[in-house]
N, C-alpha and C. Protein backbone atom coordinates (compact mmCIF):
# COMPACT_ATOMS: atom_id res chain seq x y z
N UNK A 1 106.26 94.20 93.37
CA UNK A 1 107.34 94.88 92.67
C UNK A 1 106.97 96.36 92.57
N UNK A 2 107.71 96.91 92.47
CA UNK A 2 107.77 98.85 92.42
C UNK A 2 106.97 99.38 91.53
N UNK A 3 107.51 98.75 90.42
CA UNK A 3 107.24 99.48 89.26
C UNK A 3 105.52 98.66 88.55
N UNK A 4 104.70 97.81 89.52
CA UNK A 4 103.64 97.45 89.43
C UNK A 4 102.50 97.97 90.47
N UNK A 5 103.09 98.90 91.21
CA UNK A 5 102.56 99.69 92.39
C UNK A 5 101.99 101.07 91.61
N UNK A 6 100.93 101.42 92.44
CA UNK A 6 99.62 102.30 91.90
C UNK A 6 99.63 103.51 93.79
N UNK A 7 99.75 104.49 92.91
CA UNK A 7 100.52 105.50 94.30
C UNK A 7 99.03 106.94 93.94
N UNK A 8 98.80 106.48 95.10
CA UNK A 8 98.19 108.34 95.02
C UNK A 8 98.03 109.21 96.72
N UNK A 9 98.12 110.18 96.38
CA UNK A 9 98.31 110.91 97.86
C UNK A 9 96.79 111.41 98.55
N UNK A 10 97.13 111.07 99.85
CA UNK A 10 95.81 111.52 100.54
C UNK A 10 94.94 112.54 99.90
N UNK A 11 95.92 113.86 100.27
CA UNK A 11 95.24 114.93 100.11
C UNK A 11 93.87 114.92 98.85
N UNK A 12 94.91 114.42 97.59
CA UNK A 12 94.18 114.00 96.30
C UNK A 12 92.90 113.12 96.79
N UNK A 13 93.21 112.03 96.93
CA UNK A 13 92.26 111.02 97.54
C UNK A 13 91.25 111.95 98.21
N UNK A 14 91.50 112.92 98.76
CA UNK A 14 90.46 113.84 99.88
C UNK A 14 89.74 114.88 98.85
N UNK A 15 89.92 114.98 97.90
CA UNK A 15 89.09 115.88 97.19
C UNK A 15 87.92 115.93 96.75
N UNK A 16 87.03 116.72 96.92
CA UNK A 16 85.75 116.32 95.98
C UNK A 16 86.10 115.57 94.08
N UNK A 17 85.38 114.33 94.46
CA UNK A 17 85.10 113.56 92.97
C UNK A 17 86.52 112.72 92.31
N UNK A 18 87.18 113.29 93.43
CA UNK A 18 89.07 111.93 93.17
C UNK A 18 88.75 110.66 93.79
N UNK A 19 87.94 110.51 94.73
CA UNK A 19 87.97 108.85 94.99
C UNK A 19 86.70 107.78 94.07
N UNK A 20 85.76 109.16 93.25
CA UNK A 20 85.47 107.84 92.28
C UNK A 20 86.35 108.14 91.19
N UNK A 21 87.06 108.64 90.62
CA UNK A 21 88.17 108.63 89.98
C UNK A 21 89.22 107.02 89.60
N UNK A 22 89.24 108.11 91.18
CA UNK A 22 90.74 106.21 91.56
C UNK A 22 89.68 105.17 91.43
N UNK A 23 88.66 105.40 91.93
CA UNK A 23 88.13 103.29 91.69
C UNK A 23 87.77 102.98 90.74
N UNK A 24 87.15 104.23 89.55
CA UNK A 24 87.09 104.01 88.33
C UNK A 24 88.42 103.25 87.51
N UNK A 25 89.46 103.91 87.88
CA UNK A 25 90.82 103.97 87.59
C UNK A 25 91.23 102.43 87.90
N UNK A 26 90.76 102.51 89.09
CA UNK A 26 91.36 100.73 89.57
C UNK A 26 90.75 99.92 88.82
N UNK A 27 89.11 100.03 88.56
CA UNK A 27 88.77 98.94 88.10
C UNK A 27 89.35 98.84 86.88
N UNK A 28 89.59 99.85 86.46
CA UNK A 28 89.45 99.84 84.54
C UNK A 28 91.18 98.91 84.47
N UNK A 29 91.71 99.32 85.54
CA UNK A 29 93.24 98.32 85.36
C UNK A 29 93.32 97.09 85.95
N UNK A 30 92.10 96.68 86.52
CA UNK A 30 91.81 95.58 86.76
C UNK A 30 91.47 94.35 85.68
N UNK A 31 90.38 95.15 84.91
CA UNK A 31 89.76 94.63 84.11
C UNK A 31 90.90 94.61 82.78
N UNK A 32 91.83 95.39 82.94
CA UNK A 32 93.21 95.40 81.69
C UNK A 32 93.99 94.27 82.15
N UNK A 33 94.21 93.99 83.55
CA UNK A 33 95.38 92.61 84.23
C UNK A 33 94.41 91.69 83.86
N UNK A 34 93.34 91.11 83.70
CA UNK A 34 92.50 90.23 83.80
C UNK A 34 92.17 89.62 82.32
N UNK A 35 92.20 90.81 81.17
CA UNK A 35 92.60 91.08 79.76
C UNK A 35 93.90 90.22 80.04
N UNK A 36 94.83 90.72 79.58
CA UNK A 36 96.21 90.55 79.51
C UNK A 36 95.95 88.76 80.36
N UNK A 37 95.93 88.69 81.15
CA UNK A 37 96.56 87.24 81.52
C UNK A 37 95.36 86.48 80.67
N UNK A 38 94.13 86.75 80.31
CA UNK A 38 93.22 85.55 79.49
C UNK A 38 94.15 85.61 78.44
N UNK A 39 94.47 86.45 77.96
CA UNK A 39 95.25 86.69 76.99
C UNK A 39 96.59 85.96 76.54
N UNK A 40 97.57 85.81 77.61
CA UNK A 40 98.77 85.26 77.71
C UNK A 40 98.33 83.83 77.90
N UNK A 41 97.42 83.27 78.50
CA UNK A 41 97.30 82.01 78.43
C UNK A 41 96.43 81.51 77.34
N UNK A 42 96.25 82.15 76.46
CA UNK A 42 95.46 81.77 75.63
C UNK A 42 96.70 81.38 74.43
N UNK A 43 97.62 82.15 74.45
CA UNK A 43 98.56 82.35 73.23
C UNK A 43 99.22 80.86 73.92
N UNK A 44 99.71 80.80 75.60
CA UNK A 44 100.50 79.83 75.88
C UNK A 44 99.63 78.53 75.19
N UNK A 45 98.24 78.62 75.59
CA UNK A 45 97.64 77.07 74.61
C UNK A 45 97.87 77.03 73.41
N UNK A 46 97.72 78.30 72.68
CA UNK A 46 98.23 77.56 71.78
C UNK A 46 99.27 77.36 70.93
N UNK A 47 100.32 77.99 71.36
CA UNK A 47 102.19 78.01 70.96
C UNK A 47 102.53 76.43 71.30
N UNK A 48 101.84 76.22 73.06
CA UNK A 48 102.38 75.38 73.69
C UNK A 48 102.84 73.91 72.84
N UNK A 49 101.73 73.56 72.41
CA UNK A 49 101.74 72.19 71.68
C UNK A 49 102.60 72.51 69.73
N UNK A 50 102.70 73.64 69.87
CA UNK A 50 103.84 73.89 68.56
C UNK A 50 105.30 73.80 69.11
N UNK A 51 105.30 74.00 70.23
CA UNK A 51 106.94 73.92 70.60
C UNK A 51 106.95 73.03 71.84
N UNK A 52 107.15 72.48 72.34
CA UNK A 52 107.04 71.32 73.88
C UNK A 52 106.01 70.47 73.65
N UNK A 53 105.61 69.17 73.65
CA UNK A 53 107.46 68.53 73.54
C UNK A 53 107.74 67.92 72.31
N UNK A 54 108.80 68.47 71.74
CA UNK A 54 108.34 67.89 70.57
C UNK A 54 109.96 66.62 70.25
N UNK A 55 109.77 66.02 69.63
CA UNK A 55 111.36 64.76 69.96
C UNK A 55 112.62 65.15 69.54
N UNK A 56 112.15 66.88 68.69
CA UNK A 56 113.56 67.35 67.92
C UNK A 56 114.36 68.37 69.40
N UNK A 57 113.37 68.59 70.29
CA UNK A 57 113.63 69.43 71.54
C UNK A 57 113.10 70.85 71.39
N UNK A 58 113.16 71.57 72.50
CA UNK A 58 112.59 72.67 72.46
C UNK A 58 112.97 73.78 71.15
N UNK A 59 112.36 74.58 71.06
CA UNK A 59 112.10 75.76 69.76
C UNK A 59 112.69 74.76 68.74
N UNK A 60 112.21 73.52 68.41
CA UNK A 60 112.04 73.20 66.92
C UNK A 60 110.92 72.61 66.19
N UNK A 61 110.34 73.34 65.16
CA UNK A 61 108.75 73.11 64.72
C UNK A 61 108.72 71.59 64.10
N UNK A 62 107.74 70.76 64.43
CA UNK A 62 108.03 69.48 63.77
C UNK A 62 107.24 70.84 62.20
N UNK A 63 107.34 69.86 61.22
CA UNK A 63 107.10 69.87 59.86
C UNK A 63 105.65 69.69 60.12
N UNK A 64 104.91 68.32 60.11
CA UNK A 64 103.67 68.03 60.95
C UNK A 64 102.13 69.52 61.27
N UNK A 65 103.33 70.21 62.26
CA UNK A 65 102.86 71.19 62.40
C UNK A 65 102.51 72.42 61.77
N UNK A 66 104.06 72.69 61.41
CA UNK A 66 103.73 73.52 60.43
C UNK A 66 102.98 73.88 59.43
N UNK A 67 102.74 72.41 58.84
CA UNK A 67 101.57 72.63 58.01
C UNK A 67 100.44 72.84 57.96
């Protein structure tokens, strides 16, 4: 997708001390996507079993739980 694309121009890239820059740069947003998804699946474990499956149907909290 576009707007998940990481753009830089040669010339830049060609400069003294811009290409450890960018890989600094890459890693550090690497290590942020890698964040973020432990992250999102961590919340999905544990929402998951508060909402699916529960016998009242989806987005309704048994009581059970809630407490």
């Amino acid at each position: 997708m576009l707007q998940d694309a990481i753009f830089a121009r040669r010339d830049w890239l060609g400069a003294p001390g811009n290409e450890d820059i960018a890989i600094a740069f890459l890693r550090a947003t690497f290590r942020g996507w890698i964040f973020a998804r432990e992250h999102q699946t961590y919340q999905l474990h544990e929402v998951n079993p508060l909402v699916w499956p529960v016998p009242a149907g989806i987005g309704i909290t048994a009581a059970a739980s809630w407490d």
